[in-house]
Structure formats: structure tokens, C-alpha cells
C-alpha atoms as a PDB file:
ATOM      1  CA  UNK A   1      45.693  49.630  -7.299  1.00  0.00           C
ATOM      2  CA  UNK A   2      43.013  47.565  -9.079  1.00  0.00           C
ATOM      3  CA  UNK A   3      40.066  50.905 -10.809  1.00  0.00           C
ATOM      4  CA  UNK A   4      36.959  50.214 -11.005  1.00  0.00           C
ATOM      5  CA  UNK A   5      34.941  49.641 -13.784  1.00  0.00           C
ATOM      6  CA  UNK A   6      33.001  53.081 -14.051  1.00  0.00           C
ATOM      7  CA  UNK A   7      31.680  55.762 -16.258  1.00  0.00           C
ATOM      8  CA  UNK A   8      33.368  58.616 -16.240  1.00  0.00           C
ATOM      9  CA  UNK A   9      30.601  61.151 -15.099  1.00  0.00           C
ATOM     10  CA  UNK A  10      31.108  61.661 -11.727  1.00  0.00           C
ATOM     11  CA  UNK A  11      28.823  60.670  -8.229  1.00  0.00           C
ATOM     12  CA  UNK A  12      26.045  63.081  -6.786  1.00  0.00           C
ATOM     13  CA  UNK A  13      26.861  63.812  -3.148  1.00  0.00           C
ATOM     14  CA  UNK A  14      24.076  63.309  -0.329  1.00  0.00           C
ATOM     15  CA  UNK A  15      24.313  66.404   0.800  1.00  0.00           C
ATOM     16  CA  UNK A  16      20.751  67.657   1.341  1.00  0.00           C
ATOM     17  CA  UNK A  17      19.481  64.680   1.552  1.00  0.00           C
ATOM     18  CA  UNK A  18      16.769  64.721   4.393  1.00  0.00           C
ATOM     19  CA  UNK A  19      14.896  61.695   6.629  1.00  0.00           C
ATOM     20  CA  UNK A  20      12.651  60.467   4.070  1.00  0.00           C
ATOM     21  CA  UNK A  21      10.671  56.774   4.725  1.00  0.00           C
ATOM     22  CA  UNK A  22       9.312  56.767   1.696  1.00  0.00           C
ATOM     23  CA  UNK A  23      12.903  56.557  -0.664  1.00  0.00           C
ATOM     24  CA  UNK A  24      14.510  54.670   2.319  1.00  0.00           C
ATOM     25  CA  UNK A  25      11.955  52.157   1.609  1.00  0.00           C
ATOM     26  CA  UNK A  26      12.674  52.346  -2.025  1.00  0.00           C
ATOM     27  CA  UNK A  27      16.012  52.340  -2.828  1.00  0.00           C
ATOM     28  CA  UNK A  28      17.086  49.631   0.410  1.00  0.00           C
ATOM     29  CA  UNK A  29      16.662  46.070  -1.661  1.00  0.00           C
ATOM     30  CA  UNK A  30      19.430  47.630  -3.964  1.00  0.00           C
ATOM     31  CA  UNK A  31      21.921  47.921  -0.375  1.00  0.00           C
ATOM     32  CA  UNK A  32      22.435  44.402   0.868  1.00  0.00           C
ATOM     33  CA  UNK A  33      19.773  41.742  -0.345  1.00  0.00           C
ATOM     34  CA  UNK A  34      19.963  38.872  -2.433  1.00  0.00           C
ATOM     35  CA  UNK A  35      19.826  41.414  -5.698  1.00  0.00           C
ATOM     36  CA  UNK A  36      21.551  44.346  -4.104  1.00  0.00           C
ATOM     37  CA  UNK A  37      25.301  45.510  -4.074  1.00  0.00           C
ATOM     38  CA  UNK A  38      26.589  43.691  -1.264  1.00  0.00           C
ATOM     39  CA  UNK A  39      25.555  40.398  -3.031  1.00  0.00           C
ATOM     40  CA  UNK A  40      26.971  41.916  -6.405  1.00  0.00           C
ATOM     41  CA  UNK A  41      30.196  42.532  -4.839  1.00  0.00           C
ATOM     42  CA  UNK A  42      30.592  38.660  -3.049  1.00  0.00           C
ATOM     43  CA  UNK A  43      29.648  37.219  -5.958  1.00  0.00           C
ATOM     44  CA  UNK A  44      32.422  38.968  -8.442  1.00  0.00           C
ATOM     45  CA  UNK A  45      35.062  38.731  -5.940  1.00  0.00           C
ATOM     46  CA  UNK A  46      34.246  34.820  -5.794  1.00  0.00           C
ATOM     47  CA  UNK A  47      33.828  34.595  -9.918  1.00  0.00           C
ATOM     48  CA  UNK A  48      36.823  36.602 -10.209  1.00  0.00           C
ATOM     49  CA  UNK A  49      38.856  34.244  -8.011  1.00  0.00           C
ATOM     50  CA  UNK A  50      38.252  31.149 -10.640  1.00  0.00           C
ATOM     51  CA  UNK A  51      38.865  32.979 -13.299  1.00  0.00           C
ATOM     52  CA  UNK A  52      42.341  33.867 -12.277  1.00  0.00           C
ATOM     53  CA  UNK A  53      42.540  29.906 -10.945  1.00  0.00           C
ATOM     54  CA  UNK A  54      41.846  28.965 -14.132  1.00  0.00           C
ATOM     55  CA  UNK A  55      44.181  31.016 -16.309  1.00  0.00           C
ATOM     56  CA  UNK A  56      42.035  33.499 -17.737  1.00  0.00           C
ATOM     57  CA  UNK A  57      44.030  36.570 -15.473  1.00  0.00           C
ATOM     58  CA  UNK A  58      42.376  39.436 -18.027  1.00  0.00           C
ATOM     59  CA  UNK A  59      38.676  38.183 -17.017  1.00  0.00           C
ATOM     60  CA  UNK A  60      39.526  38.202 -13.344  1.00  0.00           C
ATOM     61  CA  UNK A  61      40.782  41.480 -13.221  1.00  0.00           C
ATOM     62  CA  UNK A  62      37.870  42.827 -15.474  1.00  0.00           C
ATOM     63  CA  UNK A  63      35.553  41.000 -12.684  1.00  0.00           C
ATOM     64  CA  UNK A  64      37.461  42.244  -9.733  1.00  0.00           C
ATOM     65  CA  UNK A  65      37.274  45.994 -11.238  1.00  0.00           C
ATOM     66  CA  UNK A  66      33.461  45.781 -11.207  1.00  0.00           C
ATOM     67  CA  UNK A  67      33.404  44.307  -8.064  1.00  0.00           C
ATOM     68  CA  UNK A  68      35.266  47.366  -6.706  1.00  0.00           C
ATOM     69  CA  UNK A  69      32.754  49.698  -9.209  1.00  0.00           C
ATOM     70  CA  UNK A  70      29.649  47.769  -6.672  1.00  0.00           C
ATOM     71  CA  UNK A  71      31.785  48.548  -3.869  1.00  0.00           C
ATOM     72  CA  UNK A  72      31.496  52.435  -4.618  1.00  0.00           C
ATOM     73  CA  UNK A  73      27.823  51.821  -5.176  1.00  0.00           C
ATOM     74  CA  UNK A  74      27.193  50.022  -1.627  1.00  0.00           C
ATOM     75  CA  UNK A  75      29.086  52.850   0.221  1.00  0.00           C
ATOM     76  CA  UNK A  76      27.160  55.559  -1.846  1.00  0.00           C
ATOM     77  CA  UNK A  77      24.002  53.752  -0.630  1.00  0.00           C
ATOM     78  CA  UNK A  78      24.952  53.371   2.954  1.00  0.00           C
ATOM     79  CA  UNK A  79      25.367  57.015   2.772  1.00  0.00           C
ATOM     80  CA  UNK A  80      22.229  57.512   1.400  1.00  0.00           C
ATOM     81  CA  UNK A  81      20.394  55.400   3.837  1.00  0.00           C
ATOM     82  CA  UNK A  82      22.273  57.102   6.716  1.00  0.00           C
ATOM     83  CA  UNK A  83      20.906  60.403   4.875  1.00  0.00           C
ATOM     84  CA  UNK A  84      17.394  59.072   4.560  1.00  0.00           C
ATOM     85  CA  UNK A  85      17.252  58.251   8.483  1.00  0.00           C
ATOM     86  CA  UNK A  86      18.452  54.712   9.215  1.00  0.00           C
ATOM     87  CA  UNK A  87      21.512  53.090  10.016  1.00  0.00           C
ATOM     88  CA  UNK A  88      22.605  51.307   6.986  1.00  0.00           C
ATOM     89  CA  UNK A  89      22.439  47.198   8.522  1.00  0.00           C
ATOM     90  CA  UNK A  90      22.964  44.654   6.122  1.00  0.00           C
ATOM     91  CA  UNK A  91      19.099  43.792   6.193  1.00  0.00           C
ATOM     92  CA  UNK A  92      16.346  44.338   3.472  1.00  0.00           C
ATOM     93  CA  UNK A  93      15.302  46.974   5.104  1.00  0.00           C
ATOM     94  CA  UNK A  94      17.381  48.857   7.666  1.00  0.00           C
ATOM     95  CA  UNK A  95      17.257  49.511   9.791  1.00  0.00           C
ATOM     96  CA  UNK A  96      15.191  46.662  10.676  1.00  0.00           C
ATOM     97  CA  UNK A  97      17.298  43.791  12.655  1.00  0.00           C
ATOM     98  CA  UNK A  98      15.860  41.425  10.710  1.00  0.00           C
ATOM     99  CA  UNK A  99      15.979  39.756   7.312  1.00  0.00           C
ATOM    100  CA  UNK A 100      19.559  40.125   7.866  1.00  0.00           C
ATOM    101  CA  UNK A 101      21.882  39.466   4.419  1.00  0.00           C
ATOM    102  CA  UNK A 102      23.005  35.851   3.564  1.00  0.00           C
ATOM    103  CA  UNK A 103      26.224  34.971   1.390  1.00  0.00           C
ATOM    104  CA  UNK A 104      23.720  31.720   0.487  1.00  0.00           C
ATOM    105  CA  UNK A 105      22.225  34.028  -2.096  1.00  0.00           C
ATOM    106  CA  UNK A 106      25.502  34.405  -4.310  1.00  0.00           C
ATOM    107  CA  UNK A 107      25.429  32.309  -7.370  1.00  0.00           C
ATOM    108  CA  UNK A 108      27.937  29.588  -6.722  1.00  0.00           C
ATOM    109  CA  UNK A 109      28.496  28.553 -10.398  1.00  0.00           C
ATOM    110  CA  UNK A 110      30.514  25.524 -11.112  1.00  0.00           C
ATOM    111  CA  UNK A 111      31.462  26.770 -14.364  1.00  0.00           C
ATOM    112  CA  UNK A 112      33.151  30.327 -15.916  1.00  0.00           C
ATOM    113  CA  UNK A 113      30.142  30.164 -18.660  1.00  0.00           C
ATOM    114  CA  UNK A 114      27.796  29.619 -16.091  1.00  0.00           C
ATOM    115  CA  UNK A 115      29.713  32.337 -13.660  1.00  0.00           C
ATOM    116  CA  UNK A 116      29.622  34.974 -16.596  1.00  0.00           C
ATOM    117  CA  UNK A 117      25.669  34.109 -17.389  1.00  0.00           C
ATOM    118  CA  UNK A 118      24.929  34.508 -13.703  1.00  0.00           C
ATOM    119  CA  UNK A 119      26.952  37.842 -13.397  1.00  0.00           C
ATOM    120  CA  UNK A 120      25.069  39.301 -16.519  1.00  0.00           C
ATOM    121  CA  UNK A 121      21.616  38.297 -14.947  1.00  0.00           C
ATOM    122  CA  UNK A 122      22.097  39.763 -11.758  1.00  0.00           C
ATOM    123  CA  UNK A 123      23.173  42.810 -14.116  1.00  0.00           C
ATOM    124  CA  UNK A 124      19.875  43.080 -15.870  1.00  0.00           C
ATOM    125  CA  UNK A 125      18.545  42.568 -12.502  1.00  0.00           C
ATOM    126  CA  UNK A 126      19.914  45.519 -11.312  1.00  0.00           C
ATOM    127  CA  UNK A 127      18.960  47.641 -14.351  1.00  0.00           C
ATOM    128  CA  UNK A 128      15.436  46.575 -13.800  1.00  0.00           C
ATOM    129  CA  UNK A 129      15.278  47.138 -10.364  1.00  0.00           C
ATOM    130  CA  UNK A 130      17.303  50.789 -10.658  1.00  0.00           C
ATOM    131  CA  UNK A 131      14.618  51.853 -13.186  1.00  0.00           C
ATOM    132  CA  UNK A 132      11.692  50.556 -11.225  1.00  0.00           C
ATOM    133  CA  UNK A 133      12.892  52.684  -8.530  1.00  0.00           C
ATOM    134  CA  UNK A 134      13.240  55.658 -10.620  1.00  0.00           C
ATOM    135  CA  UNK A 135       9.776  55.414 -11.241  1.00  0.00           C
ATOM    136  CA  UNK A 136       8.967  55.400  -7.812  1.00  0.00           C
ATOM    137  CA  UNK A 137      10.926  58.057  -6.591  1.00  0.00           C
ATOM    138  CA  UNK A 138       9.923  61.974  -5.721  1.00  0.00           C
ATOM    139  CA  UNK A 139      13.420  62.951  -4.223  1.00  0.00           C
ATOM    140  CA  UNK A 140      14.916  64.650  -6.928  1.00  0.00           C
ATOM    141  CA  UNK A 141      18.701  64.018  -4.603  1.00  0.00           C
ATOM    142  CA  UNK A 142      17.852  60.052  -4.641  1.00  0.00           C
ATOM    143  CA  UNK A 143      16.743  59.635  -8.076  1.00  0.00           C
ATOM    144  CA  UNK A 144      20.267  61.191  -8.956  1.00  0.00           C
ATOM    145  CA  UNK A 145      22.258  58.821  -7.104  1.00  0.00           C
ATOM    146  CA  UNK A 146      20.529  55.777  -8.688  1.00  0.00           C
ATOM    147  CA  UNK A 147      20.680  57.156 -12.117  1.00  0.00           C
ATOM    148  CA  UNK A 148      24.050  57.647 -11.647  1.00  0.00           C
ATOM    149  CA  UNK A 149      24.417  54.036 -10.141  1.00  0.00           C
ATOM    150  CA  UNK A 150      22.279  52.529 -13.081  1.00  0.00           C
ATOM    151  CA  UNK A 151      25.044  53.816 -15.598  1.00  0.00           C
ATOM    152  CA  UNK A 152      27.712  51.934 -14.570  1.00  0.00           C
ATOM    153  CA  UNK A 153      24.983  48.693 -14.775  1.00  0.00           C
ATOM    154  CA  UNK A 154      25.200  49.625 -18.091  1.00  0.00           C
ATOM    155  CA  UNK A 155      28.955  49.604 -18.516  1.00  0.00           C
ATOM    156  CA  UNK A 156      28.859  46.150 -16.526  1.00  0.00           C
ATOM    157  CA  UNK A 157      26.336  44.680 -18.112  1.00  0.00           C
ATOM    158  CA  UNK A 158      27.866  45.468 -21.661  1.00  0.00           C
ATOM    159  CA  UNK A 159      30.891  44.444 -20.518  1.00  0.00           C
ATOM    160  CA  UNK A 160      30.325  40.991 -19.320  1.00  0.00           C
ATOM    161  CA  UNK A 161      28.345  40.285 -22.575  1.00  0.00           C
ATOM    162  CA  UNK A 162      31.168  40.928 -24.862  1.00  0.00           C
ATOM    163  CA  UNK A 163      33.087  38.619 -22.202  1.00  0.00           C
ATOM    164  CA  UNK A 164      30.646  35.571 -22.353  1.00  0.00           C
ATOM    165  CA  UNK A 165      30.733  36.192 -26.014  1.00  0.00           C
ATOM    166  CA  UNK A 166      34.840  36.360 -26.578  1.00  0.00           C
ATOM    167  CA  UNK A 167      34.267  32.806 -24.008  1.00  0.00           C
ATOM    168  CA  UNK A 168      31.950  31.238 -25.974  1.00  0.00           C
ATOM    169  CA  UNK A 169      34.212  31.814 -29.341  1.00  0.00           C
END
């Protein structure tokens, strides 16, 4: 069984976690839009698959354990969203059945350079975004969950620029 690629602190729950509009609308972009998890995890699982095509078996598996590490982050979301009083649709902003998610927006990279330098931007994406909602947040239960999301952005983020860098070399 492939682990993911996580800190070792462990996840807040969402228990007491009540309907709350206000961080629904906050923390959905980072569920399933062209910068949230669902993307994250497409777009590592189709990097990681060229990788391994290509030879380099050590890089795949390193891409496939963060793509499991986003999959722990979408479900923790979904839950969240459930919590916050919506039905967690693949949309920007669910439960809304529209601006439904698109596989278009996964960075189809020709090359592993290219693949690693897209992977590390939507990274530093993600950091941005995570902190941005931090700001914005008043539940104390939701700003938990995306600090504790925004950690392992860290870990990936380091980890794929010591892997571009070992690439480059």
C-alpha cells in the first residue's frame, strides 16, 4: 500500500462543525476547482504515470504518494463542506449545480521538467490560497483543518523542489 506524503501531526476532526455560509464560501475553491484538490490529485496521478513510463520509478512513486496525501485533503474537505451545510458537488461552489469541475484544467505537460515545474506551481498556489483563507476565516474548527492541510503543502512543495533540482543535475 502506496503512504502518503504527510506530516506527521495528525487531522482535526469536523466534529462541531456547524452550517456556516460564510467558511463554506471560503474554503470551497480549495475542494474541486481548477486550483483545488481534486485537480491536485488528477494532475499527480497523470505526472506520476510518465514518470514511471519513462524510467524514473522513485519520482513516480514520490508523485503518486502526494497524490494520495491530496486525496486525504479532498475527503477532509468534503467532510467539511457536508459540515458547513452543502453537499460536497464537484463545483466551485457547492452546492451550486453549476461551474461543475473540468479535467481540462490539469496541466498536461509534455515534459517531466515541465510536469515537476507545473506540480510545484500549483503547490505555491495552494499555499497562497490556504493562507488567504486563513485570513478570512472566524471558525476557529475550519481554520484548523486548513492549517493542518497547508502543512503538508509545505512538505509537497519542498519536496518537489529538491526533485526538479536532483532532475535538473
Amino acid at each position: 500500500m502506496l503512504e502518503p506524503m504527510i506530516c506527521n501531526l495528525p487531522y482535526p476532526t469536523t466534529d462541531g462543525i456547524c452550517h456556516d455560509a460564510l467558511s463554506l464560501r471560503i474554503i470551497s475553491p480549495a475542494y474541486a476547482t481548477s486550483v483545488g484538490e481534486l485537480n491536485a490529485v488528477l494532475q499527480y496521478v497523470y505526472h506520476s504515470l510518465f514518470f514511471e513510463c519513462q524510467g524514473f520509478k522513485e519520482n513516480a512513486a514520490t508523485l503518486m504518494s502526494i497524490a494520495v496525501a491530496e486525496m486525504m485533503h479532498l475527503k477532509l474537505l468534503g467532510k467539511t463542506i457536508l459540515a458547513l451545510g452543502a453537499a460536497p458537488t464537484y463545483s466551485q461552489y457547492p452546492p451550486n449545480s453549476f461551474n461543475f469541475y473540468s479535467a481540462k484544467y490539469v496541466a498536461y505537460s509534455c515534459s517531466l521538467k515541465n510536469m515537476l515545474e507545473d506540480d510545484i506551481i500549483g503547490e505555491r498556489r495552494a499555499i497562497s490560497d490556504y493562507k488567504k483563507m486563513l485570513r478570512c476565516l472566524k471558525n476557529e474548527r475550519v481554520k484548523e483543518i486548513v492549517s493542518r492541510i497547508l502543512e503538508d503543502e509545505y512538505l509537497h512543495l519542498n519536496t518537489l523542489e529538491k526533485m526538479l533540482c536532483e532532475f535538473k543535475c
